[in-house]
N, C-alpha and C. Protein backbone atom coordinates (compact mmCIF):
# COMPACT_ATOMS: atom_id res chain seq x y z
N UNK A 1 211.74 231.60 10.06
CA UNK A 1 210.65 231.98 9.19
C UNK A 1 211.18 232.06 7.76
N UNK A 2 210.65 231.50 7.19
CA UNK A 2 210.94 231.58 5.24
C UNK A 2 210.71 232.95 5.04
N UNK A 3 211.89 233.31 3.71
CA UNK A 3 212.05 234.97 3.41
C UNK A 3 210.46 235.24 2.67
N UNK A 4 210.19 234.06 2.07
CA UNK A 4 208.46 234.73 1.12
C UNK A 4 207.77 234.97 1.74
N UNK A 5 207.59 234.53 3.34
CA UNK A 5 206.37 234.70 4.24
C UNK A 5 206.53 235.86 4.74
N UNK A 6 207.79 236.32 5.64
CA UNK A 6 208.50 237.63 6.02
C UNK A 6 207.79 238.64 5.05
N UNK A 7 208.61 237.96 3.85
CA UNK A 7 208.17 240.02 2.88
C UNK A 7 206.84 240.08 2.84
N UNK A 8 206.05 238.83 2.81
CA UNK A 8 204.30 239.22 2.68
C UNK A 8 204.03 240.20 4.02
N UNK A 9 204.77 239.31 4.98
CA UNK A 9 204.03 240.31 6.05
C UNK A 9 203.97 241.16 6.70
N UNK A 10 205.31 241.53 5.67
CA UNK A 10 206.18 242.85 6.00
C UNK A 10 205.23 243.92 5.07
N UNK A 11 204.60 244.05 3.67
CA UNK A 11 203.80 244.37 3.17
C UNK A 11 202.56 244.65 3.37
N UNK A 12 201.88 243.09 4.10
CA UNK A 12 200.83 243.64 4.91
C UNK A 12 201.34 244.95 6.41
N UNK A 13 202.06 244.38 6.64
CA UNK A 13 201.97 245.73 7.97
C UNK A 13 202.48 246.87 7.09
N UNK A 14 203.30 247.59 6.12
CA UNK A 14 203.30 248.04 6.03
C UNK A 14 202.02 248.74 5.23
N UNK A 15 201.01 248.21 4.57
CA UNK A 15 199.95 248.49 4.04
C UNK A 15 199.07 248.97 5.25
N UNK A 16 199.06 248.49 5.72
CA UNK A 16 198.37 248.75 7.69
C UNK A 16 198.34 249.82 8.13
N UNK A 17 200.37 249.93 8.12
CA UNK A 17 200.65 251.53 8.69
C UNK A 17 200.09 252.57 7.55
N UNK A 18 200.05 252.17 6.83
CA UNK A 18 199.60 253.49 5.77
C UNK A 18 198.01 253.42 5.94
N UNK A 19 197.11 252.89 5.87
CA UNK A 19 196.31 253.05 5.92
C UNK A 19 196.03 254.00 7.18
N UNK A 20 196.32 253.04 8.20
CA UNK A 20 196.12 253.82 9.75
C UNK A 20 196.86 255.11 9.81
N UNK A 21 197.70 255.91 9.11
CA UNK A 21 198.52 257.21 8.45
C UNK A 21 197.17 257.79 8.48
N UNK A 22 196.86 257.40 7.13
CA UNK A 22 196.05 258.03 6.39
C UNK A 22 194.31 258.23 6.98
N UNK A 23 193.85 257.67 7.75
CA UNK A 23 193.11 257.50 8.30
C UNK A 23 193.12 258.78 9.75
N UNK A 24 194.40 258.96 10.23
CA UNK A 24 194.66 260.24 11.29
C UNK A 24 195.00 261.08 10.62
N UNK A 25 195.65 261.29 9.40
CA UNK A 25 196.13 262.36 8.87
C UNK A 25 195.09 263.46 7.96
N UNK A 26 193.94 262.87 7.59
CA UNK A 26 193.19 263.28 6.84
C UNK A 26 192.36 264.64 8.32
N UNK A 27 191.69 263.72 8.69
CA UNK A 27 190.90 264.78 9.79
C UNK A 27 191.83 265.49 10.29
N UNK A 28 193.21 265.19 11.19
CA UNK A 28 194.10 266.36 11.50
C UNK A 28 194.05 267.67 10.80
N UNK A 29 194.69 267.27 9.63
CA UNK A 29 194.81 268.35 8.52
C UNK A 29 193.58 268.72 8.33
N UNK A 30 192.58 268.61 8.19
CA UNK A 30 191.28 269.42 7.96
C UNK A 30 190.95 270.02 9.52
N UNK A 31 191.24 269.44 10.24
CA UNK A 31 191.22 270.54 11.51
C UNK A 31 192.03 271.65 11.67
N UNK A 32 193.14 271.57 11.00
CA UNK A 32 194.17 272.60 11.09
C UNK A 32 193.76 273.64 10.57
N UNK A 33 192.85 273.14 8.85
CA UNK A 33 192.92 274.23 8.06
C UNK A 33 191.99 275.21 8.26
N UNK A 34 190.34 273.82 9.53
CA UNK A 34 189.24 274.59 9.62
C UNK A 34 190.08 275.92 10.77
N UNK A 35 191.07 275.46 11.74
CA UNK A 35 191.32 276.78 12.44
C UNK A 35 191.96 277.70 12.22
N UNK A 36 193.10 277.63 10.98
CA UNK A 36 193.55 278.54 10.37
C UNK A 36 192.50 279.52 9.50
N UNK A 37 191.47 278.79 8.97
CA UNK A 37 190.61 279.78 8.39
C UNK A 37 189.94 281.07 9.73
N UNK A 38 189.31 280.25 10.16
CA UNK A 38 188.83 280.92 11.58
C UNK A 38 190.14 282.18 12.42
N UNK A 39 190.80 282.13 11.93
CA UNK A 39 191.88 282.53 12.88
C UNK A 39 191.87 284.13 12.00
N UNK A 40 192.15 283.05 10.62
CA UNK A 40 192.20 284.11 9.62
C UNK A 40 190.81 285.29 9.39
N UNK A 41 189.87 284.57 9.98
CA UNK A 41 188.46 285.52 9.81
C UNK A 41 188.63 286.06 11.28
N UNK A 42 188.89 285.87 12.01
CA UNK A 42 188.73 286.62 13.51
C UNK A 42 189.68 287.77 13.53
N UNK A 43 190.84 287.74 12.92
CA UNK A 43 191.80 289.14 12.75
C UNK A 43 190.65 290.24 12.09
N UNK A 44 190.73 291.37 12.88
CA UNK A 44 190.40 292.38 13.05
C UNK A 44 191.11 293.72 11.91
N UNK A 45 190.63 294.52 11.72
CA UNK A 45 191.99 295.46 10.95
C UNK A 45 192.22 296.44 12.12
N UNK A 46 191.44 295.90 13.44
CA UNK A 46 191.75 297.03 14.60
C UNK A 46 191.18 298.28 15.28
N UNK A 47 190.38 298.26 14.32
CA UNK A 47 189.54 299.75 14.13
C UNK A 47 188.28 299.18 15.11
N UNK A 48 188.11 300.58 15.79
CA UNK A 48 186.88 299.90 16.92
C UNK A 48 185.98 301.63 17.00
N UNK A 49 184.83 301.00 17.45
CA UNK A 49 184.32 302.33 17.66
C UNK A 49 183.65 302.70 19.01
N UNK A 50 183.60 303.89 19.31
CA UNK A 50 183.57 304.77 20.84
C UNK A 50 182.09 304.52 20.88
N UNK A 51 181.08 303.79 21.85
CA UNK A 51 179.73 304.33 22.06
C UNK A 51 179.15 304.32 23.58
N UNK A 52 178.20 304.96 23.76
CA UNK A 52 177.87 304.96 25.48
C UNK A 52 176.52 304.24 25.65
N UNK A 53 176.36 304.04 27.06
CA UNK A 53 175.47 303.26 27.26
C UNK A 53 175.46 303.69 28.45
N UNK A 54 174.24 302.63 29.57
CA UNK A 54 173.67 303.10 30.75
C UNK A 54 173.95 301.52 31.35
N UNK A 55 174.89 301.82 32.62
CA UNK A 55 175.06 300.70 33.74
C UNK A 55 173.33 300.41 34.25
N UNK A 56 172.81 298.63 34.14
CA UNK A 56 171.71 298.48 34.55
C UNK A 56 171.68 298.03 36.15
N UNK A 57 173.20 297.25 35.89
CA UNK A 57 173.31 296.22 36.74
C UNK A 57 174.48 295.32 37.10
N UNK A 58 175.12 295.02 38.09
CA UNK A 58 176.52 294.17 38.10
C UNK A 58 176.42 292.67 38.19
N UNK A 59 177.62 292.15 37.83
CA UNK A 59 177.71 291.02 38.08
C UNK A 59 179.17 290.53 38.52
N UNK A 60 179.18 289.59 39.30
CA UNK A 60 180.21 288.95 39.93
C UNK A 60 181.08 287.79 39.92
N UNK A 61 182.38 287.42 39.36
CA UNK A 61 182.24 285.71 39.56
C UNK A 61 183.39 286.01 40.40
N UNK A 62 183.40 284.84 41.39
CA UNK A 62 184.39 285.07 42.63
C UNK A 62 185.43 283.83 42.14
N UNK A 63 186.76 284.08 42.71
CA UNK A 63 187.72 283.20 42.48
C UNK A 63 188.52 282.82 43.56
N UNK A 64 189.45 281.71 43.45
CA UNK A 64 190.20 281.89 45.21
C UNK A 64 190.97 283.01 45.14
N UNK A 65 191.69 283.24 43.87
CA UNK A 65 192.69 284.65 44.29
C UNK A 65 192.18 286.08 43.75
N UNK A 66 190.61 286.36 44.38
CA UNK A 66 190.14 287.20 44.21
C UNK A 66 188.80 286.97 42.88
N UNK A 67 188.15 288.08 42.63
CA UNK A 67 186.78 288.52 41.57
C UNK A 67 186.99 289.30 40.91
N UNK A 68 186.21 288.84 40.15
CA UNK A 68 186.19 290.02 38.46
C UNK A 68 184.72 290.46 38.58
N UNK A 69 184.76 291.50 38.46
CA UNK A 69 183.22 292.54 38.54
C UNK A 69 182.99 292.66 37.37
N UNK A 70 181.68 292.83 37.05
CA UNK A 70 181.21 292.68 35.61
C UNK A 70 179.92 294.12 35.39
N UNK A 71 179.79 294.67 34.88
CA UNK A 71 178.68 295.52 34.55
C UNK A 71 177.68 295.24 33.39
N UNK A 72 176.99 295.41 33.89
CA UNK A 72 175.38 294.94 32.30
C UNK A 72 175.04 296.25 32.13
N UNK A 73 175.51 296.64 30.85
CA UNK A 73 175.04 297.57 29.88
C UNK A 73 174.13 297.98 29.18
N UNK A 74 173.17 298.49 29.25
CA UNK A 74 172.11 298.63 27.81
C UNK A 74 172.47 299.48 27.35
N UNK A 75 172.97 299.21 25.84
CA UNK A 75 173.49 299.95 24.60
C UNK A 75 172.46 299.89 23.80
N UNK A 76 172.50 301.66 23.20
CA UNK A 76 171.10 301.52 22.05
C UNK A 76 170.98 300.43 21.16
N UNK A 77 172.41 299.95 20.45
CA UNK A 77 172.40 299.42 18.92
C UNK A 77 171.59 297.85 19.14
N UNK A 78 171.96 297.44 20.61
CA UNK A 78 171.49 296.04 20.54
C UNK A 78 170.39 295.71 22.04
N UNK A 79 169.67 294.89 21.27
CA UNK A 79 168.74 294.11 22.46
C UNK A 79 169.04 293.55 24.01
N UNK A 80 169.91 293.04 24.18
CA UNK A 80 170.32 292.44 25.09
C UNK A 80 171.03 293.26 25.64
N UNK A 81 170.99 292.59 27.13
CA UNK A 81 172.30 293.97 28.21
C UNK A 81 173.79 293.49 27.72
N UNK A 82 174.84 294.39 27.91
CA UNK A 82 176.22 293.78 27.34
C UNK A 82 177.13 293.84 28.51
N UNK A 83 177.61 292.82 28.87
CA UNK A 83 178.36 292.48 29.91
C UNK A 83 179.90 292.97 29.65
N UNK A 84 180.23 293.63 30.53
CA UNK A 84 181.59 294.48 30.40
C UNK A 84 182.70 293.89 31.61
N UNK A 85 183.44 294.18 31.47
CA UNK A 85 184.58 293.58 32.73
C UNK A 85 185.04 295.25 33.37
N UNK A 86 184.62 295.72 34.59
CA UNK A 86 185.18 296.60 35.31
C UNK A 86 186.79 296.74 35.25
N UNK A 87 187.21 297.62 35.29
CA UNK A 87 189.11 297.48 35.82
C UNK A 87 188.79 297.45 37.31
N UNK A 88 190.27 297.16 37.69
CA UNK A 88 189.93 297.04 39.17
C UNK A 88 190.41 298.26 39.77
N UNK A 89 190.40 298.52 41.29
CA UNK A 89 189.78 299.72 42.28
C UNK A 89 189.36 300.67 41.41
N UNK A 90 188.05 300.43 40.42
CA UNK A 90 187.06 301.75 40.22
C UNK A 90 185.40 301.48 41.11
N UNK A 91 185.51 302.48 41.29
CA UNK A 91 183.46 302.05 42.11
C UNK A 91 183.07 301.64 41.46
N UNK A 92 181.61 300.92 41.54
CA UNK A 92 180.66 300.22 40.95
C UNK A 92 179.65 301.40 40.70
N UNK A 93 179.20 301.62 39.96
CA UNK A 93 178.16 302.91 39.92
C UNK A 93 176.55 302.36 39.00
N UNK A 94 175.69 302.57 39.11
CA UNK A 94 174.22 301.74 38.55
C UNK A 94 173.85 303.16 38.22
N UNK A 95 172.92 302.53 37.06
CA UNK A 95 172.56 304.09 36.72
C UNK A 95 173.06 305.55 36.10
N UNK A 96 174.03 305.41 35.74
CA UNK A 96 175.50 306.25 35.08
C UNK A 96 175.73 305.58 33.60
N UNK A 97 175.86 307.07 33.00
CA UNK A 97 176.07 306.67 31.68
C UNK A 97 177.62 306.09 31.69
N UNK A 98 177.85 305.03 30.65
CA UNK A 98 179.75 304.42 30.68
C UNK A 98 179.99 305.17 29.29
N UNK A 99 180.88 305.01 28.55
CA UNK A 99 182.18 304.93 27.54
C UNK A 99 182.67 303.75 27.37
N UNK A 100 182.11 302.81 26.27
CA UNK A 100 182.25 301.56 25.39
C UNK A 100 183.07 301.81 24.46
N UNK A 101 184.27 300.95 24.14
CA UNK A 101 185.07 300.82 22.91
C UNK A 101 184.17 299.14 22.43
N UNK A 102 183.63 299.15 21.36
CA UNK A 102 182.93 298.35 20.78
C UNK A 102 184.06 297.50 19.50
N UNK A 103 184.67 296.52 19.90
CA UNK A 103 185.36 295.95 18.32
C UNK A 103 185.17 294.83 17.96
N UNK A 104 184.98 294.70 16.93
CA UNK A 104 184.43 293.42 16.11
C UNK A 104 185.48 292.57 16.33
N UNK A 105 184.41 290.80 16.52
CA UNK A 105 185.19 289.43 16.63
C UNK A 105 184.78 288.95 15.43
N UNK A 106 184.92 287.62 15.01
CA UNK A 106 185.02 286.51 13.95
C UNK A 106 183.16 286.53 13.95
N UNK A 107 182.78 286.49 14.92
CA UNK A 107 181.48 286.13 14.87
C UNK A 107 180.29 287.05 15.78
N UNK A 108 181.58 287.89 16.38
CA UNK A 108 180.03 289.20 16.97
C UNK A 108 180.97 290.05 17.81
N UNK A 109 180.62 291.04 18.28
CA UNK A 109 181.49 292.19 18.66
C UNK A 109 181.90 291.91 20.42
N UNK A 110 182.97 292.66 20.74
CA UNK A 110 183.96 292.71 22.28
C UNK A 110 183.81 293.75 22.37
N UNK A 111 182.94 294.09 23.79
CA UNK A 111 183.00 295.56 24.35
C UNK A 111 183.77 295.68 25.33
N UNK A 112 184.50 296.92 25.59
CA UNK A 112 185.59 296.82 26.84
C UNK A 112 184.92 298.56 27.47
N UNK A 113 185.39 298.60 28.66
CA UNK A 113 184.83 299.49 29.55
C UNK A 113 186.27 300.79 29.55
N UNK A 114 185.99 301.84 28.48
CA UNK A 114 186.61 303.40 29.22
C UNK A 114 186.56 303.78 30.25
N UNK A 115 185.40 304.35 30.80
CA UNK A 115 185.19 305.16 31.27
C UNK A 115 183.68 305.41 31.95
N UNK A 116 183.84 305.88 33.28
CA UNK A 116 182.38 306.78 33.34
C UNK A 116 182.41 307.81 32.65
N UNK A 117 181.11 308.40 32.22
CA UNK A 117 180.55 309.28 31.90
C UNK A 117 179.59 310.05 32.89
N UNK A 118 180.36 311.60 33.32
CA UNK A 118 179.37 311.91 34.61
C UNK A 118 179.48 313.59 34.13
């Protein structure tokens, strides 16, 4: 192959690879930064607050190495029942006031289950 034809087409591919670079590198990096922002808005300063509510109702999802029990909450502050994750060997109790630690996410609050209230 003649050296003038070589370097052309050594130029074109290398014009190629850069393009095709630049072409993955752009969206990568803007994906990174959209989840670093997000990451950065979902940190918490930690602070959570204590509120109670009334067990309506359970729920169940079964797995092969066992289930996670779930309780539906009606809490004054919000409309909807709030689904809690039981710890495990406590009874299931309906109708009993609970003890909610309520803490804010990136985009809406995580309730976790204290306690009965009896």
């Amino acid at each position: 192959m003649r050296p003038e034809l070589k370097q052309k087409l050594d130029k074109e591919l290398s014009k190629t690879k850069r393009k095709n670079l630049m072409f993955w590198l752009i969206p990568v990096f803007s994906l990174v930064i959209i989840v670093l922002v997000i990451n950065a808005y979902s940190k918490s300063d930690g602070s959570s607050v204590t509120i109670n509510g009334v067990v309506v109702s359970q729920h169940a999802q079964l797995y092969d190495d066992g289930h996670k029990i779930y309780l539906m909450v009606k809490v004054p502050d919000t409309k909807n029942l709030v689904k809690v994750a039981l710890p495990k060997y406590l009874p299931i109790k309906r109708d009993v006031a609970v003890e909610l630690r309520k803490k804010s996410t990136a985009f809406n609050y995580k309730y976790t289950f204290v306690r009965y209230i009896e």
